[in-house]
Protein backbone atom coordinates (compact mmCIF):
# COMPACT_ATOMS: atom_id res chain seq x y z
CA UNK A 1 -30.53 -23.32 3.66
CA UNK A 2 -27.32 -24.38 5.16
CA UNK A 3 -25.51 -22.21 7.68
CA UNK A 4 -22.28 -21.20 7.42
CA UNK A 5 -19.94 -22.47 10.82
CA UNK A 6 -17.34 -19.40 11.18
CA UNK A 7 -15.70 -18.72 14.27
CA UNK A 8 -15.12 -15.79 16.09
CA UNK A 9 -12.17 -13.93 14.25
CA UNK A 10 -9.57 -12.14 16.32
CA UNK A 11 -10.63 -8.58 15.86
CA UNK A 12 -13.99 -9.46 17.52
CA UNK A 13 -12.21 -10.07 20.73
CA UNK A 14 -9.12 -8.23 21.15
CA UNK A 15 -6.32 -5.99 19.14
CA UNK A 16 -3.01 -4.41 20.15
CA UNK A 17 -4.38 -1.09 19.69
CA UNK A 18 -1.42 0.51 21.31
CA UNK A 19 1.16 -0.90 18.99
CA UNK A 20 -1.29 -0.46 15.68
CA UNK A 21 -1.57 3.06 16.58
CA UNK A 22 2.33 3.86 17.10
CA UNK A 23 2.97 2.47 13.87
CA UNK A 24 -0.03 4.46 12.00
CA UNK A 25 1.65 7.48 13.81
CA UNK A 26 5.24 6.91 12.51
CA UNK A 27 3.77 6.40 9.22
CA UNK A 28 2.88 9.69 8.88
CA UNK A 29 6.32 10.82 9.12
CA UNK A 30 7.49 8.81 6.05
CA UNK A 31 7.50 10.61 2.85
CA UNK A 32 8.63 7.80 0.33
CA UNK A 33 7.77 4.36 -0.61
CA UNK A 34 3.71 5.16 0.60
CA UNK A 35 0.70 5.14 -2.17
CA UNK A 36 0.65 9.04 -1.58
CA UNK A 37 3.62 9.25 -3.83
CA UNK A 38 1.64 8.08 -6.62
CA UNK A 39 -1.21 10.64 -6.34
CA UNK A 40 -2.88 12.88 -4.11
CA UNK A 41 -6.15 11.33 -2.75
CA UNK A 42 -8.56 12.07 -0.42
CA UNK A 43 -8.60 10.13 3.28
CA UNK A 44 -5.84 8.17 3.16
CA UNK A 45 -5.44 5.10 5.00
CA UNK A 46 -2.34 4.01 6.93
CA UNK A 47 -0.63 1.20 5.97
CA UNK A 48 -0.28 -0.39 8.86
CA UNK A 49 -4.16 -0.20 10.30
CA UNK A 50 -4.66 -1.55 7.15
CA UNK A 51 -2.56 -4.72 7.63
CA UNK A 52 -3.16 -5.57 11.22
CA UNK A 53 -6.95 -4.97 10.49
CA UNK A 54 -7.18 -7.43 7.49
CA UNK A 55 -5.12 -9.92 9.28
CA UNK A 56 -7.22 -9.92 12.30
CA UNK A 57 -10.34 -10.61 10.30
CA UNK A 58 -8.69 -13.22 8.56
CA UNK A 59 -7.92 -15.18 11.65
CA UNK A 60 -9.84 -17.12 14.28
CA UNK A 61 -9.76 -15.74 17.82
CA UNK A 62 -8.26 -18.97 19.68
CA UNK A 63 -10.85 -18.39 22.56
CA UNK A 64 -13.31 -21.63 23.12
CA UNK A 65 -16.95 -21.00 21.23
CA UNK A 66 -20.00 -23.22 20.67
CA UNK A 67 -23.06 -22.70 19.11
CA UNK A 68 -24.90 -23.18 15.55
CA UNK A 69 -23.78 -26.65 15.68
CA UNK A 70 -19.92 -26.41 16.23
CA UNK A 71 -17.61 -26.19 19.35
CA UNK A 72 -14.19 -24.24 18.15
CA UNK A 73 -11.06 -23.45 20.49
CA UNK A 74 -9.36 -23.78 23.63
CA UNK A 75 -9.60 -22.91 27.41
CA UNK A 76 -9.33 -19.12 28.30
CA UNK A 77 -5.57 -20.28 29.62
CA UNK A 78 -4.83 -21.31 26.80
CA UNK A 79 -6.72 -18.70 24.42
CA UNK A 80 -4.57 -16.07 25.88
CA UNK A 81 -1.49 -17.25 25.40
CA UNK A 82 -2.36 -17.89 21.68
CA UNK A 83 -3.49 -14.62 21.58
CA UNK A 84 -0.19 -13.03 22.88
CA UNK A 85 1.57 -14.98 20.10
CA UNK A 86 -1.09 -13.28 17.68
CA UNK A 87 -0.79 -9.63 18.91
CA UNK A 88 2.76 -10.53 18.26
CA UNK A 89 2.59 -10.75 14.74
CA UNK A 90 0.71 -7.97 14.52
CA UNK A 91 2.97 -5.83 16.26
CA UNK A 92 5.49 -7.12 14.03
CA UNK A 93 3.68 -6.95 11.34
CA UNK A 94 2.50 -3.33 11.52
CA UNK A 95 6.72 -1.82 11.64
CA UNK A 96 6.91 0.34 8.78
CA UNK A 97 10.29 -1.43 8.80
CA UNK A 98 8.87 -4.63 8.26
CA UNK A 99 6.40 -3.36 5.31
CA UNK A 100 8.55 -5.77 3.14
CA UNK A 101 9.92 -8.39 5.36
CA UNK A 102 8.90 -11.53 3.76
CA UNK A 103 9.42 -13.26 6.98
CA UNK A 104 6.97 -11.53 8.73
CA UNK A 105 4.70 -11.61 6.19
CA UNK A 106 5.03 -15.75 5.53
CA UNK A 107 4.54 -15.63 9.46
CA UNK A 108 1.28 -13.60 9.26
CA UNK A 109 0.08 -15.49 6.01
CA UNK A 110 0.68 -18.79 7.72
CA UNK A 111 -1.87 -17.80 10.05
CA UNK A 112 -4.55 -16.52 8.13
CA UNK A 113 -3.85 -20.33 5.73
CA UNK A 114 -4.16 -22.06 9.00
CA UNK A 115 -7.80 -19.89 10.11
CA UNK A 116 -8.44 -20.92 6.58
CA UNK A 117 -8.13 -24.42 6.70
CA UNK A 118 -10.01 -24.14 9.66
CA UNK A 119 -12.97 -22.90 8.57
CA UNK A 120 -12.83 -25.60 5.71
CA UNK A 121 -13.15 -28.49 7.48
CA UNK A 122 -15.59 -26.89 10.36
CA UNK A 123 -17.75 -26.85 6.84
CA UNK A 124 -16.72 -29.39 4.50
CA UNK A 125 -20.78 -31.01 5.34
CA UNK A 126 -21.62 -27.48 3.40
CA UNK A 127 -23.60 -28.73 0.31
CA UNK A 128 -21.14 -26.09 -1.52
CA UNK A 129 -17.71 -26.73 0.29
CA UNK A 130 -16.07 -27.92 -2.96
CA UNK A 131 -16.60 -24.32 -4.39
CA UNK A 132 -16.79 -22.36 -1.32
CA UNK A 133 -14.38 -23.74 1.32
CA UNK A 134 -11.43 -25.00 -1.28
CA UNK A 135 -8.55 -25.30 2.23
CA UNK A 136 -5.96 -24.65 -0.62
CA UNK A 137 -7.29 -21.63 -1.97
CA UNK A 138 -8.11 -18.75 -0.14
CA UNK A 139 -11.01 -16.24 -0.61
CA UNK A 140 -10.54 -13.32 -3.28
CA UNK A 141 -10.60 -9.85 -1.90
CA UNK A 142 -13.02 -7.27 -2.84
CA UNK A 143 -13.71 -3.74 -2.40
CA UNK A 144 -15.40 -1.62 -4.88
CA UNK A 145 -14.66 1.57 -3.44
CA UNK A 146 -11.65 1.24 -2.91
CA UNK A 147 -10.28 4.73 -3.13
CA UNK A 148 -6.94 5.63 -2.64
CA UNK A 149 -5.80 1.48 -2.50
CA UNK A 150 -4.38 0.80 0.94
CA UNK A 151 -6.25 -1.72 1.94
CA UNK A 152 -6.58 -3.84 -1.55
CA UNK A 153 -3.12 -3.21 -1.54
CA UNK A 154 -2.39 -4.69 2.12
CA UNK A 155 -4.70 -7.74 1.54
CA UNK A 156 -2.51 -8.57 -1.61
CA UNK A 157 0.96 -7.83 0.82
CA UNK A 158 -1.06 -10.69 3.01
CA UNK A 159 -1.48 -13.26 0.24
CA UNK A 160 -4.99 -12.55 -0.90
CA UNK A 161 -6.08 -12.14 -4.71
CA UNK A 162 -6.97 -8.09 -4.48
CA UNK A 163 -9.62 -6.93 -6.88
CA UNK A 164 -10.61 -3.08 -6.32
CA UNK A 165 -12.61 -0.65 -8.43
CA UNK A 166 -14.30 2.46 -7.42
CA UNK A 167 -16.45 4.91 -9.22
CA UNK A 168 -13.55 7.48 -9.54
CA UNK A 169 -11.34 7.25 -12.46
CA UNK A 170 -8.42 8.59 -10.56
CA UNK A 171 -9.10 6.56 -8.15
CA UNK A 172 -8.99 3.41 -10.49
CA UNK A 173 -6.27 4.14 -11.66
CA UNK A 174 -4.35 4.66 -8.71
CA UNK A 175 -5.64 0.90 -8.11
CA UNK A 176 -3.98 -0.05 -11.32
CA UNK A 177 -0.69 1.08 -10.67
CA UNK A 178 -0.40 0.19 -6.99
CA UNK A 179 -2.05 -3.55 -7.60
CA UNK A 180 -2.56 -4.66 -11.18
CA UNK A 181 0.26 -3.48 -13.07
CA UNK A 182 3.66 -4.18 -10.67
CA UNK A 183 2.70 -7.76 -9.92
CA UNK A 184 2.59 -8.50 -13.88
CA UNK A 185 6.33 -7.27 -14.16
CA UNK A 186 7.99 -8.45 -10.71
CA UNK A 187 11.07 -10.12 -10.48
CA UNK A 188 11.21 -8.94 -14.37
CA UNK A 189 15.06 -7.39 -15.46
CA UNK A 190 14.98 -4.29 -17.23
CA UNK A 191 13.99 -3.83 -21.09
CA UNK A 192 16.96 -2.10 -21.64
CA UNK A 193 20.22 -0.38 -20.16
CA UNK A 194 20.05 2.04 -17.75
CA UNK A 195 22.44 4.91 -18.07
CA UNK A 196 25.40 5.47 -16.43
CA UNK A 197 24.69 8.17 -13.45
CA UNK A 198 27.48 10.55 -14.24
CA UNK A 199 26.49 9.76 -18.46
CA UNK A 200 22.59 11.16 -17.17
CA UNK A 201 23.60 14.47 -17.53
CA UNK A 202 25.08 14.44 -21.31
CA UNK A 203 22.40 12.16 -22.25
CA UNK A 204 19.76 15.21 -21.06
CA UNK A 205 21.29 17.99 -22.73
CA UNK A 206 21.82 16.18 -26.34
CA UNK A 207 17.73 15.31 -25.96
CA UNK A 208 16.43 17.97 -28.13
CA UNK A 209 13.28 19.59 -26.55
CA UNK A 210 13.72 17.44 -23.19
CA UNK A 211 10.93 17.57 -20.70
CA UNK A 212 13.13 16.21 -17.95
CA UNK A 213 15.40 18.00 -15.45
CA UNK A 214 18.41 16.20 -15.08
CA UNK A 215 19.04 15.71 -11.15
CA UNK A 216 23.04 15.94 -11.66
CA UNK A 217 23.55 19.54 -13.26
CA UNK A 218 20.17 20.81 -11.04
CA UNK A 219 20.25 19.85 -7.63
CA UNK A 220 19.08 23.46 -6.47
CA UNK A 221 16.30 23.66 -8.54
CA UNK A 222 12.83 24.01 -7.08
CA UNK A 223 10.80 23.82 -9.89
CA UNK A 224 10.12 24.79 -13.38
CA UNK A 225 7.49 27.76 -14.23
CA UNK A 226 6.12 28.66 -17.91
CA UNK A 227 5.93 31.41 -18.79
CA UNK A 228 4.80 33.45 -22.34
CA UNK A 229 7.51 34.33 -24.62
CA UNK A 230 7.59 37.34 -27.50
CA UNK A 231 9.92 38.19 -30.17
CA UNK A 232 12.67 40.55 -29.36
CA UNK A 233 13.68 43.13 -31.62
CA UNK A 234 17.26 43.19 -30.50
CA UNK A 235 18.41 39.65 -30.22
CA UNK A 236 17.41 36.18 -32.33
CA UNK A 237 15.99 33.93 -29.10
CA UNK A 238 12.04 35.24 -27.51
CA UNK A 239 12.08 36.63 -24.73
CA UNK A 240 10.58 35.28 -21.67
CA UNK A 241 7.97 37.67 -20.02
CA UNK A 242 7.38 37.82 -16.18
CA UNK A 243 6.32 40.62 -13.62
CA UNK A 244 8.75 39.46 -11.41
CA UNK A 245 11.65 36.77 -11.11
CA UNK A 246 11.60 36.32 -7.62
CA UNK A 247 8.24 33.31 -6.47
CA UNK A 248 9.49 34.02 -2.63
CA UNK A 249 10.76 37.13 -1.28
CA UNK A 250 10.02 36.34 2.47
CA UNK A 251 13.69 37.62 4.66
CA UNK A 252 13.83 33.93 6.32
CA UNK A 253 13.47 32.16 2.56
CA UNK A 254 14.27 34.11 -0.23
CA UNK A 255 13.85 32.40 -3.75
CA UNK A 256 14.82 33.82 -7.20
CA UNK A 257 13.63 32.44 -10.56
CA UNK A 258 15.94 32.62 -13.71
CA UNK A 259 15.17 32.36 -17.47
């Protein structure tokens, strides 16, 4: 049996920890645009560990290595000024700012095509390297637990083919919406019109039975309660039946409900 020549990859030698955990920090402090808004799962994973962690397994560590019959790198002079150029990305890359930056991204999936091609010819003497060490296509991602999708979703932000499934149908589908489903519509225009914001309103209220909550006439709103209805003997609509119309009566946040 052949062995496989791989290289040392950056996260074996050295990380930015400081800047990776900043950014993991802030993240917690955004409410929007995150897979949390999609559903509620368990042990959620930043974003941004999630990046700089796949990206530094995905690269070589530029230090100088020999052994199991290949000699890789550069002098330690040399190796650490690569490596400042790497943690550089990777500060860059982690931002929650920069989540979408295509530059930064090309940038960062650059590097992990360059690793890549690497690797490729360290083992193009593999008796497999036409099927497994293709330099123009890079290895599929897998995780089969992958729970609430942050990191299948990161390795498919760095240019990877993502494939996740997990045990949990909430959790798969999760998956699907975050990973499978956008990437088959993007850059797509929209099926039809959209309507007019100050027509949203009108449209809502000629909707017989409408499920929605128009945003324009109900921007005070909380929420929306059921509750049991009965006949009433005095007037034609039911009658909505409560023990109380008030969900908060604390001094410092008082809250009153209305049929």
């Amino acid at each position: 049996m052949t062995n496989i020549k791989a290289p040392k990859k950056l996260i074996e030698v050295a990380l930015p920890l400081d800047a990776i955990n900043a950014a993991a920090t802030y993240e917690k402090l955004v409410k929007v645009g995150k897979p949390q808004s999609i559903h509620l799962w368990w042990a959620r994973r930043p974003l941004a560990a999630a990046r700089a962690v796949l990206f530094a397994q995905m690269v070589n560590d530029p230090g100088y290595q020999q052994g199991g019959g290949f000699k890789y790198g550069v002098n330690k002079e040399k190796a650490a000024l690569e490596r400042e150029r790497l943690f550089k990305i990777i500060e860059d890359l982690v931002l929650w700012e920069n989540t979408n930056n295509e530059e930064v991204l090309e940038r960062a999936r650059a590097e992990i095509r360059r690793s890549w091609r690497e690797t490729c010819e360290l083992n193009k003497n593999h008796p497999q390297a036409a099927a497994l060490f293709n330099p123009d296509q890079l290895p599929g991602f897998h995780d089969p637990f992958a729970g609430g999708g942050a990191i299948p979703l990161e390795a498919q932000r760095l240019g990877l083919e993502s494939h996740a499934s997990d045990l949990n149908p909430v959790a798969v589908t999760i998956n699907k919406a975050m990973i499978e489903i956008p990437p088959r519509f993007a850059g797509c225009a929209p099926v039809g019109p959209r309507l007019a914001h100050d027509r949203q309103a009108d449209h809502a209220q000629d909707w017989r039975g409408a499920r929605g909550w128009p945003k324009t006439c109900a921007a005070t709103a909380l929420g929306c309660a059921p509750r049991p209805s009965s006949a009433s003997a005095n007037c034609t609509p039911r009658s909505p039946s409560a023990p109380r119309w008030w969900p908060s009566a604390r001094t410092w946040r008082p809250c009153k409900g209305r049929p």
